[in-house]
Structure formats: structure tokens, C-alpha cells
PDB file of N, CA and C in Angstrom:
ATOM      1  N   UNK A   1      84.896  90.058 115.082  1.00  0.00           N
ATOM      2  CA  UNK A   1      85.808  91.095 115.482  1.00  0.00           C
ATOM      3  C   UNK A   1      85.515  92.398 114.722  1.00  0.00           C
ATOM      4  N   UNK A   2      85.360  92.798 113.242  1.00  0.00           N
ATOM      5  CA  UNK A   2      85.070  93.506 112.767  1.00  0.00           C
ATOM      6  C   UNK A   2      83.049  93.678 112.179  1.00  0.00           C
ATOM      7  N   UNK A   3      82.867  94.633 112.090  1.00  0.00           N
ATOM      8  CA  UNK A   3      81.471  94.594 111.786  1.00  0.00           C
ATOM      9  C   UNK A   3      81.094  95.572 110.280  1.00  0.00           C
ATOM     10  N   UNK A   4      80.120  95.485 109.911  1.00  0.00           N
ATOM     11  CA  UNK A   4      79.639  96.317 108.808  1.00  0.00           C
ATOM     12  C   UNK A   4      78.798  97.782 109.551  1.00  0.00           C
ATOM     13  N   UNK A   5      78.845  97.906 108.653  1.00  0.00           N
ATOM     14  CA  UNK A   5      78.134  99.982 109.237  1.00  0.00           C
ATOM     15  C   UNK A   5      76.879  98.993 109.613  1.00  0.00           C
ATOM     16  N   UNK A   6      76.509  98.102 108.681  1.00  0.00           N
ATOM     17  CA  UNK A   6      74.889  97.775 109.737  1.00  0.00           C
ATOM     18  C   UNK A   6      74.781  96.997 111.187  1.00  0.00           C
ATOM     19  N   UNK A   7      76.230  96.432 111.424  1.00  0.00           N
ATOM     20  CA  UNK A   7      76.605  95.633 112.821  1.00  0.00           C
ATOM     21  C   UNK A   7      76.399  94.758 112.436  1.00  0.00           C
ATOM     22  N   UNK A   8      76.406  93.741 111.526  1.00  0.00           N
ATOM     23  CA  UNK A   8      76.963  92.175 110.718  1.00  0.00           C
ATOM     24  C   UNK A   8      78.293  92.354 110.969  1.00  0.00           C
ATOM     25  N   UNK A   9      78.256  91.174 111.355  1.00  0.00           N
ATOM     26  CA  UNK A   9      79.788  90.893 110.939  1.00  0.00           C
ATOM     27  C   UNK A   9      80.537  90.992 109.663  1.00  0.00           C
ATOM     28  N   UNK A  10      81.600  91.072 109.116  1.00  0.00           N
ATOM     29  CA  UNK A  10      82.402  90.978 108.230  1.00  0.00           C
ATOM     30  C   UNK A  10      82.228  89.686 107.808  1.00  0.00           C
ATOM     31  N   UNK A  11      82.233  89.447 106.297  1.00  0.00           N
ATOM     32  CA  UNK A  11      82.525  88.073 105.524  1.00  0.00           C
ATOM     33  C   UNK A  11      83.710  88.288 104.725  1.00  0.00           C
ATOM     34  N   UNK A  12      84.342  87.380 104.411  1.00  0.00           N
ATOM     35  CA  UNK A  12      85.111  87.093 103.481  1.00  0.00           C
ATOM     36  C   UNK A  12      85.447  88.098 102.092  1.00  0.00           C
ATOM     37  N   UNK A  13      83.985  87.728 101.072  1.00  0.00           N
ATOM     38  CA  UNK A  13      84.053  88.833 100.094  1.00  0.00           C
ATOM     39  C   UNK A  13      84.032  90.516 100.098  1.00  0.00           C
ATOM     40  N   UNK A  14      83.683  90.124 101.772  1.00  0.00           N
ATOM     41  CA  UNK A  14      83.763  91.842 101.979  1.00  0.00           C
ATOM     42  C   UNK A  14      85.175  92.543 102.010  1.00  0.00           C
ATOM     43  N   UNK A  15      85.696  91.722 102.834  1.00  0.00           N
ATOM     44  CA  UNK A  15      87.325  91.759 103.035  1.00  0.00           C
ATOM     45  C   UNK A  15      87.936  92.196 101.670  1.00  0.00           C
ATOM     46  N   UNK A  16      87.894  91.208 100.577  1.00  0.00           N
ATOM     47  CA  UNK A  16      88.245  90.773  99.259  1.00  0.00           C
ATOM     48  C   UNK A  16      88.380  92.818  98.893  1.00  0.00           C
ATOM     49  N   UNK A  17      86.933  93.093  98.920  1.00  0.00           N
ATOM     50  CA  UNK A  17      86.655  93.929  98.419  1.00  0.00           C
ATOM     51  C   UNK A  17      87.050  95.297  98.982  1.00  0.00           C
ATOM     52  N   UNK A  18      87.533  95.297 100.197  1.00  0.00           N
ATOM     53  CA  UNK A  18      88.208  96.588 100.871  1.00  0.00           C
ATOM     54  C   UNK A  18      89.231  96.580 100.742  1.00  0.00           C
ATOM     55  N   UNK A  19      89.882  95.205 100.660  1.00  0.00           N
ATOM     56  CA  UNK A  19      91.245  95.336  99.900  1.00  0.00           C
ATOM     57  C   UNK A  19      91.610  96.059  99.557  1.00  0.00           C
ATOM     58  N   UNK A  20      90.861  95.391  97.747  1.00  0.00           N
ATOM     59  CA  UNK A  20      91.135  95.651  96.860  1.00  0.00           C
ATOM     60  C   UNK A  20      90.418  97.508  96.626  1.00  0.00           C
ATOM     61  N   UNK A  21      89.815  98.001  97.214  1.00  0.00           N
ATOM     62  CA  UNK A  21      88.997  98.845  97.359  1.00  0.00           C
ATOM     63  C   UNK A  21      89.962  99.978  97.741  1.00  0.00           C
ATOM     64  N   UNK A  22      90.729  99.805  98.746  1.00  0.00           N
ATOM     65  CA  UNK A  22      91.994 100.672  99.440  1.00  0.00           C
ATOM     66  C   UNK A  22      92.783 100.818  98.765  1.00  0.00           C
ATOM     67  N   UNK A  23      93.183  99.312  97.743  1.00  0.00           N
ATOM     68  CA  UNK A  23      94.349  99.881  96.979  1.00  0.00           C
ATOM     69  C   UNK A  23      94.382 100.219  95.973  1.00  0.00           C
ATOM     70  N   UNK A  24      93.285 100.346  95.108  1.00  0.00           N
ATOM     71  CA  UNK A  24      92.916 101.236  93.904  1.00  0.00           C
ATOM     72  C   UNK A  24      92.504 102.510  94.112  1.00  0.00           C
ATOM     73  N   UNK A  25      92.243 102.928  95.276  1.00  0.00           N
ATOM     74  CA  UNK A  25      92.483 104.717  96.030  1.00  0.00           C
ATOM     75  C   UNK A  25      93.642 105.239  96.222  1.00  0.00           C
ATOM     76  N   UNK A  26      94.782 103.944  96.715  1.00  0.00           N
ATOM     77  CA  UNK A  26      96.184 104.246  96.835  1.00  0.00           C
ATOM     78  C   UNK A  26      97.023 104.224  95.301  1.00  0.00           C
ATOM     79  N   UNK A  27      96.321 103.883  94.674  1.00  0.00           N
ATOM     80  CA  UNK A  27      96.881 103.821  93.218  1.00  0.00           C
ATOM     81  C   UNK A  27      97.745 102.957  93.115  1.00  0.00           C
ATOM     82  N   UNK A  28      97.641 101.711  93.212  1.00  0.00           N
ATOM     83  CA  UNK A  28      98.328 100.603  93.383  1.00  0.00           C
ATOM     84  C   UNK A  28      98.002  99.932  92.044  1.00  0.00           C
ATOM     85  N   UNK A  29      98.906  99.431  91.108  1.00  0.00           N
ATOM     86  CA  UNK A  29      98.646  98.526  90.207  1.00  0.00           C
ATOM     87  C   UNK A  29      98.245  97.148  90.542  1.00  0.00           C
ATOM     88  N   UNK A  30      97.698  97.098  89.901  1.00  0.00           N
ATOM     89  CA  UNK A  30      96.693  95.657  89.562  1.00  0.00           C
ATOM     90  C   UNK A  30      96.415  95.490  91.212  1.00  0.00           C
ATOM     91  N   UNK A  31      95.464  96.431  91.185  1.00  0.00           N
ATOM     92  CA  UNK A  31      94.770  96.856  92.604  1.00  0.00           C
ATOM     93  C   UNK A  31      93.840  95.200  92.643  1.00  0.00           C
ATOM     94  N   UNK A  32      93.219  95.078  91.479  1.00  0.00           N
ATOM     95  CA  UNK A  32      92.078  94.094  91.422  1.00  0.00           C
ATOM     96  C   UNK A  32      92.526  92.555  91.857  1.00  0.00           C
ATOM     97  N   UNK A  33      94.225  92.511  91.884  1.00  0.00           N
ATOM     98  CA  UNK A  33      94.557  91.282  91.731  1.00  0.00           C
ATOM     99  C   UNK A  33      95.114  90.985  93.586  1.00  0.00           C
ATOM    100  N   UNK A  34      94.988  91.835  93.915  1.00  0.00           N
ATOM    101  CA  UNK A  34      95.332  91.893  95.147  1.00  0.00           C
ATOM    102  C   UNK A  34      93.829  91.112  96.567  1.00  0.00           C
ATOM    103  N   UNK A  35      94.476  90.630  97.520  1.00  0.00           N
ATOM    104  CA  UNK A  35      93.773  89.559  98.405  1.00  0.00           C
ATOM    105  C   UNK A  35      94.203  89.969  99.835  1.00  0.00           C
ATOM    106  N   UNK A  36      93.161  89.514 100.763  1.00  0.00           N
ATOM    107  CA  UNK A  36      93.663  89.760 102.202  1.00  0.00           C
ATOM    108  C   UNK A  36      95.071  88.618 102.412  1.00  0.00           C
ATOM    109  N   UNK A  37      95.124  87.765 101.674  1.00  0.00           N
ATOM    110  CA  UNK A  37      96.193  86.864 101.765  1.00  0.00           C
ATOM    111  C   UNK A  37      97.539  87.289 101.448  1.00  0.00           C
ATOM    112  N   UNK A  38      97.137  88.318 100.491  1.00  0.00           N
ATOM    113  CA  UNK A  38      98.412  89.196  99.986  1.00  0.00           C
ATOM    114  C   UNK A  38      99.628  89.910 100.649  1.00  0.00           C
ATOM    115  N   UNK A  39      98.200  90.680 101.577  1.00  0.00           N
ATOM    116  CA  UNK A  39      98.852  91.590 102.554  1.00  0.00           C
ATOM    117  C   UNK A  39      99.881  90.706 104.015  1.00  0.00           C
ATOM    118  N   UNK A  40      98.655  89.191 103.894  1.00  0.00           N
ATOM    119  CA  UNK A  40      99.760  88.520 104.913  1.00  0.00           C
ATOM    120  C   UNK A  40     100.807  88.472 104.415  1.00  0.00           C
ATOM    121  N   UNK A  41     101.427  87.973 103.341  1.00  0.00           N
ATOM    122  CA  UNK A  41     102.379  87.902 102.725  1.00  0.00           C
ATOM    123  C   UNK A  41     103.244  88.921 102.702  1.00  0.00           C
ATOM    124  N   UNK A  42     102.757  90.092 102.119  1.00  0.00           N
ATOM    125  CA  UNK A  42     103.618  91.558 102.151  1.00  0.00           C
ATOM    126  C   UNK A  42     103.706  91.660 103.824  1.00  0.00           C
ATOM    127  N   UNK A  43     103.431  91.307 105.162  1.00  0.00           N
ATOM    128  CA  UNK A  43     103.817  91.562 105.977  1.00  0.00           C
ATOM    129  C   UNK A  43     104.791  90.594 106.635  1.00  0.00           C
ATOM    130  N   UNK A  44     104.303  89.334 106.161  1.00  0.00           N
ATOM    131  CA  UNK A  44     105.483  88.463 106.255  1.00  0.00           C
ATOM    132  C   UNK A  44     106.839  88.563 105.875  1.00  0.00           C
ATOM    133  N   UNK A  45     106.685  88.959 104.504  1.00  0.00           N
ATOM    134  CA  UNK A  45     108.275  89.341 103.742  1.00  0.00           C
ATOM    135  C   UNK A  45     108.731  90.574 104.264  1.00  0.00           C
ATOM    136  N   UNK A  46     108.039  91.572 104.960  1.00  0.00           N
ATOM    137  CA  UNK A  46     108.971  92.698 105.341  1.00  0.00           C
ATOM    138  C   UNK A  46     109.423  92.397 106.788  1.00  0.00           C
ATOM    139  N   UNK A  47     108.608  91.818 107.074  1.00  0.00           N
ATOM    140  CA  UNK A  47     109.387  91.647 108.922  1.00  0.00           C
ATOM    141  C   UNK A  47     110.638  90.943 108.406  1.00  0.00           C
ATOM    142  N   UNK A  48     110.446  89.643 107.643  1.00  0.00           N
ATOM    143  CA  UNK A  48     112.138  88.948 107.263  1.00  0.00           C
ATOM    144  C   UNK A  48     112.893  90.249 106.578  1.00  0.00           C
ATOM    145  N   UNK A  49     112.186  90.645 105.704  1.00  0.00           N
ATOM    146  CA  UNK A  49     113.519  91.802 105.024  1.00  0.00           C
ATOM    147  C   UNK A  49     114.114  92.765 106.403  1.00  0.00           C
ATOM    148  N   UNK A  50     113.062  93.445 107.032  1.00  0.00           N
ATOM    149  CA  UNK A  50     113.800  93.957 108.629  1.00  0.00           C
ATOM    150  C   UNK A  50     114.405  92.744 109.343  1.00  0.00           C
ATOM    151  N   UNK A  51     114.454  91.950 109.038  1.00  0.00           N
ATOM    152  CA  UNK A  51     115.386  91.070 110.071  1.00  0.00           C
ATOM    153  C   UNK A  51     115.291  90.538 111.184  1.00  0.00           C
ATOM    154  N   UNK A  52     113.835  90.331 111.291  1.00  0.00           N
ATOM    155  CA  UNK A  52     112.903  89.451 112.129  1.00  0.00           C
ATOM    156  C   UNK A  52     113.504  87.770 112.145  1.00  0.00           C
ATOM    157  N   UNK A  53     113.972  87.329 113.037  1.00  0.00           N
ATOM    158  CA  UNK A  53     114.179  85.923 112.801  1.00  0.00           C
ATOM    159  C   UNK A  53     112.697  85.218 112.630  1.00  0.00           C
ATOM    160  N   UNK A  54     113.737  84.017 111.812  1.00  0.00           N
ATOM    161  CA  UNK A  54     112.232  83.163 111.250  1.00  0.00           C
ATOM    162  C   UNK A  54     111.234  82.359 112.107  1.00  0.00           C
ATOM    163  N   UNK A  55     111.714  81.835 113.439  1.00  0.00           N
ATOM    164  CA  UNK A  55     110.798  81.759 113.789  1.00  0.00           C
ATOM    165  C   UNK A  55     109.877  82.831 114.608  1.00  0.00           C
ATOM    166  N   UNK A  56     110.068  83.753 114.959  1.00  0.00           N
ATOM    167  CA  UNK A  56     109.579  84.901 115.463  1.00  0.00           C
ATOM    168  C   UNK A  56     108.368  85.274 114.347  1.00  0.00           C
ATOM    169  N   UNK A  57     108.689  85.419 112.972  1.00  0.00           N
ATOM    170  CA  UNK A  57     107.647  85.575 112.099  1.00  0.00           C
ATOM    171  C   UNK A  57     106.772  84.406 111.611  1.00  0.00           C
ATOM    172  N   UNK A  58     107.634  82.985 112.379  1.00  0.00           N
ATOM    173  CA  UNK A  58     106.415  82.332 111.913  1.00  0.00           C
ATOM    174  C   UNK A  58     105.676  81.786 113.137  1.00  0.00           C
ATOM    175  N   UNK A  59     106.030  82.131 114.459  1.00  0.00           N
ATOM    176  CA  UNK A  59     104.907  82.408 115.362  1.00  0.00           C
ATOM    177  C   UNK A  59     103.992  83.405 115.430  1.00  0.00           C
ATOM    178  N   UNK A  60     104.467  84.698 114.975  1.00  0.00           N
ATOM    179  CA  UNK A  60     102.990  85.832 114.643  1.00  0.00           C
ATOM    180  C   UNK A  60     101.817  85.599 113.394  1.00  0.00           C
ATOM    181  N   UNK A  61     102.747  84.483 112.852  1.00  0.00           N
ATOM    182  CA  UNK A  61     101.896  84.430 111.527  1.00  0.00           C
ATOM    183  C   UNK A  61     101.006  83.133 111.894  1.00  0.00           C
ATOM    184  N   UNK A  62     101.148  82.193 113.100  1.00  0.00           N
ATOM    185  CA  UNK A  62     100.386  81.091 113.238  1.00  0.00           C
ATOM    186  C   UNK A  62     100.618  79.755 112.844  1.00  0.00           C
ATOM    187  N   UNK A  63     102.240  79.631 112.125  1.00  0.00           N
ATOM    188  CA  UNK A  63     102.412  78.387 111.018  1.00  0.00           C
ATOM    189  C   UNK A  63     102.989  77.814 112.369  1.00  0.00           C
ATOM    190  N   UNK A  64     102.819  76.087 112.453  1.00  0.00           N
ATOM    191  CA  UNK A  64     103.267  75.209 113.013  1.00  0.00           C
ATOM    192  C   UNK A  64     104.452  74.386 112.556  1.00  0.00           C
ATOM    193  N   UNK A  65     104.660  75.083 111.208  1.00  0.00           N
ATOM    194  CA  UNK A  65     105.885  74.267 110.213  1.00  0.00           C
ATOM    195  C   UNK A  65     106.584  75.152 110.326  1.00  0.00           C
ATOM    196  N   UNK A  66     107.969  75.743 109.960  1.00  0.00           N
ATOM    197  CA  UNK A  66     108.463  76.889 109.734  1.00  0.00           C
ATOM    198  C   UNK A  66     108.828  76.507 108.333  1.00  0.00           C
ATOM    199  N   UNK A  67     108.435  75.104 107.596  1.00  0.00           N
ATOM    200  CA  UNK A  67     109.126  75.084 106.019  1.00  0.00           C
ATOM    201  C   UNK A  67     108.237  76.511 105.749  1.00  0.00           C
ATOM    202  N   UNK A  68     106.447  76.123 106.416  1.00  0.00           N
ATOM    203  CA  UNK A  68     105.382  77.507 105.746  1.00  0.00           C
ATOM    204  C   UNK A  68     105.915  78.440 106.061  1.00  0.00           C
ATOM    205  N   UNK A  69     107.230  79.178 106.564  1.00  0.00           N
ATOM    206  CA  UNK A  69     107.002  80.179 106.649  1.00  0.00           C
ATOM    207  C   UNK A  69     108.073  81.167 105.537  1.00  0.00           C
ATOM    208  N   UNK A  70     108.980  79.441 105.669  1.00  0.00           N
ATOM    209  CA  UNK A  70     110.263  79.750 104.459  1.00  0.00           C
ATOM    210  C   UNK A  70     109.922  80.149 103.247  1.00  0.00           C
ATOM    211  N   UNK A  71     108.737  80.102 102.923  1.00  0.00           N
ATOM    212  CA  UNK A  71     107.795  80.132 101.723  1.00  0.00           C
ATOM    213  C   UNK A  71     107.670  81.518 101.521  1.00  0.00           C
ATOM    214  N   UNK A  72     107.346  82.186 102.059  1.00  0.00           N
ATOM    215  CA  UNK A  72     107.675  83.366 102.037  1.00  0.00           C
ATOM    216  C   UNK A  72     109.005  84.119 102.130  1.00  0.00           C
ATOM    217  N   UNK A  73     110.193  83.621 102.997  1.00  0.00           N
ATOM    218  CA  UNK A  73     111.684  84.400 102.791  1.00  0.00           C
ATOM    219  C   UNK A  73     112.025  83.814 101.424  1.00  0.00           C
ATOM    220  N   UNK A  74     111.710  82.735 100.702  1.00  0.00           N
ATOM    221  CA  UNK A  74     112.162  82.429  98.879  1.00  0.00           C
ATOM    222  C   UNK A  74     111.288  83.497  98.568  1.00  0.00           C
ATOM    223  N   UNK A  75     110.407  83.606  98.477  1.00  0.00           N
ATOM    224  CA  UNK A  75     109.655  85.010  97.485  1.00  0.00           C
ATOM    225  C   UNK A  75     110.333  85.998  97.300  1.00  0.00           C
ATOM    226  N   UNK A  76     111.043  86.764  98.422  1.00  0.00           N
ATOM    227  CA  UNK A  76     111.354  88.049  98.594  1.00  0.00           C
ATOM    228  C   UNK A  76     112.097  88.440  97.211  1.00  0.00           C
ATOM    229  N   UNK A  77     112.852  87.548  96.215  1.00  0.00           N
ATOM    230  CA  UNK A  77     113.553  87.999  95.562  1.00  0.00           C
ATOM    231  C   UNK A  77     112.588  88.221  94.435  1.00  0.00           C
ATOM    232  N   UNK A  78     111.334  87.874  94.205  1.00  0.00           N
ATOM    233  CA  UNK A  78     110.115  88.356  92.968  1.00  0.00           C
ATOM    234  C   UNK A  78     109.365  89.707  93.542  1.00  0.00           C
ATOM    235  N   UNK A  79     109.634  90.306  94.850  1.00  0.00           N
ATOM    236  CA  UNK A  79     108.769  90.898  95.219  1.00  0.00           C
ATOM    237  C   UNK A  79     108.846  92.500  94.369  1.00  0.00           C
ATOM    238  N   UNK A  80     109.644  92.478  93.839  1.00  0.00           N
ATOM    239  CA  UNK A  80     109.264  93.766  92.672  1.00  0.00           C
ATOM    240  C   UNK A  80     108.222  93.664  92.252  1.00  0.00           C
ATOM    241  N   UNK A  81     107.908  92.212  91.358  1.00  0.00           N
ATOM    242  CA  UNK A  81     106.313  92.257  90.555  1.00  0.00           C
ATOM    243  C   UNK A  81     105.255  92.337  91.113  1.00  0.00           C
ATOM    244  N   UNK A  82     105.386  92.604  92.515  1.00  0.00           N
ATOM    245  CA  UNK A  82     104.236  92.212  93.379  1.00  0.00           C
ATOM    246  C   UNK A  82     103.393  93.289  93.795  1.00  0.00           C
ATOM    247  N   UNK A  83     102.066  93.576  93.366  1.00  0.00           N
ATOM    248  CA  UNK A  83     101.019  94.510  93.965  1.00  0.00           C
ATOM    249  C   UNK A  83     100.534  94.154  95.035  1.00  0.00           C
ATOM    250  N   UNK A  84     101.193  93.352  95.777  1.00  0.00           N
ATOM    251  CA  UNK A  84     100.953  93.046  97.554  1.00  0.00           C
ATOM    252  C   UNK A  84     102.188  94.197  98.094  1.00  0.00           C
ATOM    253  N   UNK A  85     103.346  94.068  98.059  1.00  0.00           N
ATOM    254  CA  UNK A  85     104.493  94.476  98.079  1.00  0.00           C
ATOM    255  C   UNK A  85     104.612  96.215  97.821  1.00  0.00           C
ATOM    256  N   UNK A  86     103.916  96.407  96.980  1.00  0.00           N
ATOM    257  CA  UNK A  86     103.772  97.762  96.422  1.00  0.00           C
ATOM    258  C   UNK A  86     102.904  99.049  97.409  1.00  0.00           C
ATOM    259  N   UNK A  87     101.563  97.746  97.818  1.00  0.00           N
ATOM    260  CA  UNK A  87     100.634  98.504  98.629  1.00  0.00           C
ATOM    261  C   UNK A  87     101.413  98.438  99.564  1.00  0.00           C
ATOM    262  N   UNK A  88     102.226  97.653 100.396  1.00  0.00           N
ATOM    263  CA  UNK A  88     102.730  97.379 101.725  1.00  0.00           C
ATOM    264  C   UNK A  88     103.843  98.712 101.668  1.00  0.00           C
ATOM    265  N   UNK A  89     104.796  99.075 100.702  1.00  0.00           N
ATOM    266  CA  UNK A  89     104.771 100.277 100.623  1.00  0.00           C
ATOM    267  C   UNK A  89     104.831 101.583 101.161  1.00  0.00           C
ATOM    268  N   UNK A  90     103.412 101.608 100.248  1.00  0.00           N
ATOM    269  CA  UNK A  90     102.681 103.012 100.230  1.00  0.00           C
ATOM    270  C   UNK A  90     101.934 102.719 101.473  1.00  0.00           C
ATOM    271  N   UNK A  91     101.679 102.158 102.391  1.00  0.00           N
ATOM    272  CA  UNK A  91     100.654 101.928 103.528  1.00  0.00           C
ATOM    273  C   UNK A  91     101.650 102.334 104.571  1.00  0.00           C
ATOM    274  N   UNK A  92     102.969 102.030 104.345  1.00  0.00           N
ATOM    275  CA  UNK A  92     104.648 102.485 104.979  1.00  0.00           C
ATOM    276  C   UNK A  92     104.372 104.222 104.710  1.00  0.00           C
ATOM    277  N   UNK A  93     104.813 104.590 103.916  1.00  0.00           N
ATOM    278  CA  UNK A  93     105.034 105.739 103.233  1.00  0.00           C
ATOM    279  C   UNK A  93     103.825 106.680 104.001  1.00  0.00           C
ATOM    280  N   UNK A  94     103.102 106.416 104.223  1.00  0.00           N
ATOM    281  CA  UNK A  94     101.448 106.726 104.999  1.00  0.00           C
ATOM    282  C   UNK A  94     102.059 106.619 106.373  1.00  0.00           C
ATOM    283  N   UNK A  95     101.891 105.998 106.519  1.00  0.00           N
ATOM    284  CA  UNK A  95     102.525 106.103 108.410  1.00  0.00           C
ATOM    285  C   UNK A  95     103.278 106.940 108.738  1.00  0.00           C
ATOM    286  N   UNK A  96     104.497 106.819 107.861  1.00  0.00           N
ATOM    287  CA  UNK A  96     105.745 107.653 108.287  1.00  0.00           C
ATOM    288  C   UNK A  96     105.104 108.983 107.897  1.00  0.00           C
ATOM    289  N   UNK A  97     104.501 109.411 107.013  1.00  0.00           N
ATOM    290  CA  UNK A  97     104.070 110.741 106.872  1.00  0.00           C
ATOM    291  C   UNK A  97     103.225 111.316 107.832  1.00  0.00           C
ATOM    292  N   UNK A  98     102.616 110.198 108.565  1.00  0.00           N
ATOM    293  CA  UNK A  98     101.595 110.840 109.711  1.00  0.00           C
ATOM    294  C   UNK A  98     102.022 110.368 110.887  1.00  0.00           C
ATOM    295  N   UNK A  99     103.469 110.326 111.147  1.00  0.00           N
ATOM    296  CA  UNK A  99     103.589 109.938 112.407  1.00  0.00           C
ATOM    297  C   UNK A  99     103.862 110.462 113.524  1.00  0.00           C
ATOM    298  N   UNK A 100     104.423 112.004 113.014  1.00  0.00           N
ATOM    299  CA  UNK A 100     104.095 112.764 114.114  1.00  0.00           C
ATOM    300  C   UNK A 100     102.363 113.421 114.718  1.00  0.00           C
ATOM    301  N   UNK A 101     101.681 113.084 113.866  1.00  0.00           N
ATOM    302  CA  UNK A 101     100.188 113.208 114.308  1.00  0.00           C
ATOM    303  C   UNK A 101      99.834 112.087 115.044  1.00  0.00           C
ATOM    304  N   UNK A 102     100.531 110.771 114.519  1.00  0.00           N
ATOM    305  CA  UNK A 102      99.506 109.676 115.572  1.00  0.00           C
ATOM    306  C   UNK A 102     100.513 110.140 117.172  1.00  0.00           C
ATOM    307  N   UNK A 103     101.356 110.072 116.819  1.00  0.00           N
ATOM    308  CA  UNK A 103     102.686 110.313 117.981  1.00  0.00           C
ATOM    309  C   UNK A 103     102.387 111.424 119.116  1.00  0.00           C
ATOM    310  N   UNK A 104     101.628 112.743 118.633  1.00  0.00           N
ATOM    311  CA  UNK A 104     101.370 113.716 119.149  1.00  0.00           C
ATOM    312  C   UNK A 104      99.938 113.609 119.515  1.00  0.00           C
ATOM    313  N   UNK A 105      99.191 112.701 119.506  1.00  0.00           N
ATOM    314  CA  UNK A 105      97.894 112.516 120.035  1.00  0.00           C
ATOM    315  C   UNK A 105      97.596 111.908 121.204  1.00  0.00           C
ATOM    316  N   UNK A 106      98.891 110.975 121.324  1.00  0.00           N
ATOM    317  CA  UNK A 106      99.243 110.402 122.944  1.00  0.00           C
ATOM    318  C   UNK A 106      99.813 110.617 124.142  1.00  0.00           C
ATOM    319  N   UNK A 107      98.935 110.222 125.349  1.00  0.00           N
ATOM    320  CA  UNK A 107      99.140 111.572 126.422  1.00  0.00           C
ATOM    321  C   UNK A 107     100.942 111.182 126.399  1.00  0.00           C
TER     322      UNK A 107
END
């Protein structure tokens, strides 16, 4: 689905590394500790914090259990310490600042 500037596909450590790559540009603490797994997570916990019912978020997310998905609505109350949480954010904060540009680009 995604490719490299040379037209390879994407691997794994590449991922790892744009991550973490994006969010030490965004100035995100403990940019380094951060994972593509992370961000599932930080998107998981904000659809429940907006008030997404649970199974609704745990059909976009792919889980066949919904205990996996409860796993994530218990977190929400650590998500201060979290440099998943932080970038998810500022990646917010980014949108809303450019949203009358993406908004105004469509016929």
C-alpha cells in the first residue's frame, strides 16, 4: 500500500522510524519511545474519549474480542504519561489549524 521514494514497499522498521521521525519534528517527548502501535492506541482511546461506542471502535480497529478492545478504554486514565497521546494531540492541533485550507481546496 505504501512505497519508498525508490517504489519498495514499506517495511516495518521503516514505519518504526517515521514515527518516531514525525514526532521528534513535532517536539513530542520521548519521541524515541513512540511505535506505529502507539498511534493505534492514541486513536483508539480518543474515539472512546469522543464517545464512540465500543463496539464501533472495536470493529475499525479489527479485534474479534471486544475484552481487546476494553484494553484500551482502562488506559485512558494513564494517558497523561503517554507520548502516543501527546503526538495524537498535536497531530489534532495541526488539523484544526489547517482546516480551513484542506476545507477550501474542495470543489
Amino acid at each position: 500500500m505504501f512505497v519508498t521514494r525508490t517504489g519498495r514497499p514499506i517495511d516495518q522498521p521503516q514505519v518504526f522510524r517515521l514515527v518516531r521521525r514525525v514526532a521528534a519534528a513535532a517536539g513530542i517527548d520521548q519521541a524515541d519511545q513512540l511505535s506505529p502501535h502507539s498511534l493505534r492506541h492514541s486513536v483508539a482511546t480518543l474515539l472512546l474519549d469522543r464517545g464512540h461506542p465500543l463496539h464501533i471502535v472495536q470493529d475499525f480497529l479489527g479485534h474479534a474480542d471486544p475484552r481487546t478492545t476494553r484494553v484500551y478504554d482502562r488506559a485512558r486514565e494513564s494517558l497523561d504519561r503517554s507520548p502516543a497521546y501527546d503526538l495524537g494531540a498535536a497531530l489534532a492541533a495541526g488539523v484544526a489549524r489547517h482546516a480551513g485550507t484542506y476545507s477550501a481546496a474542495r470543489p
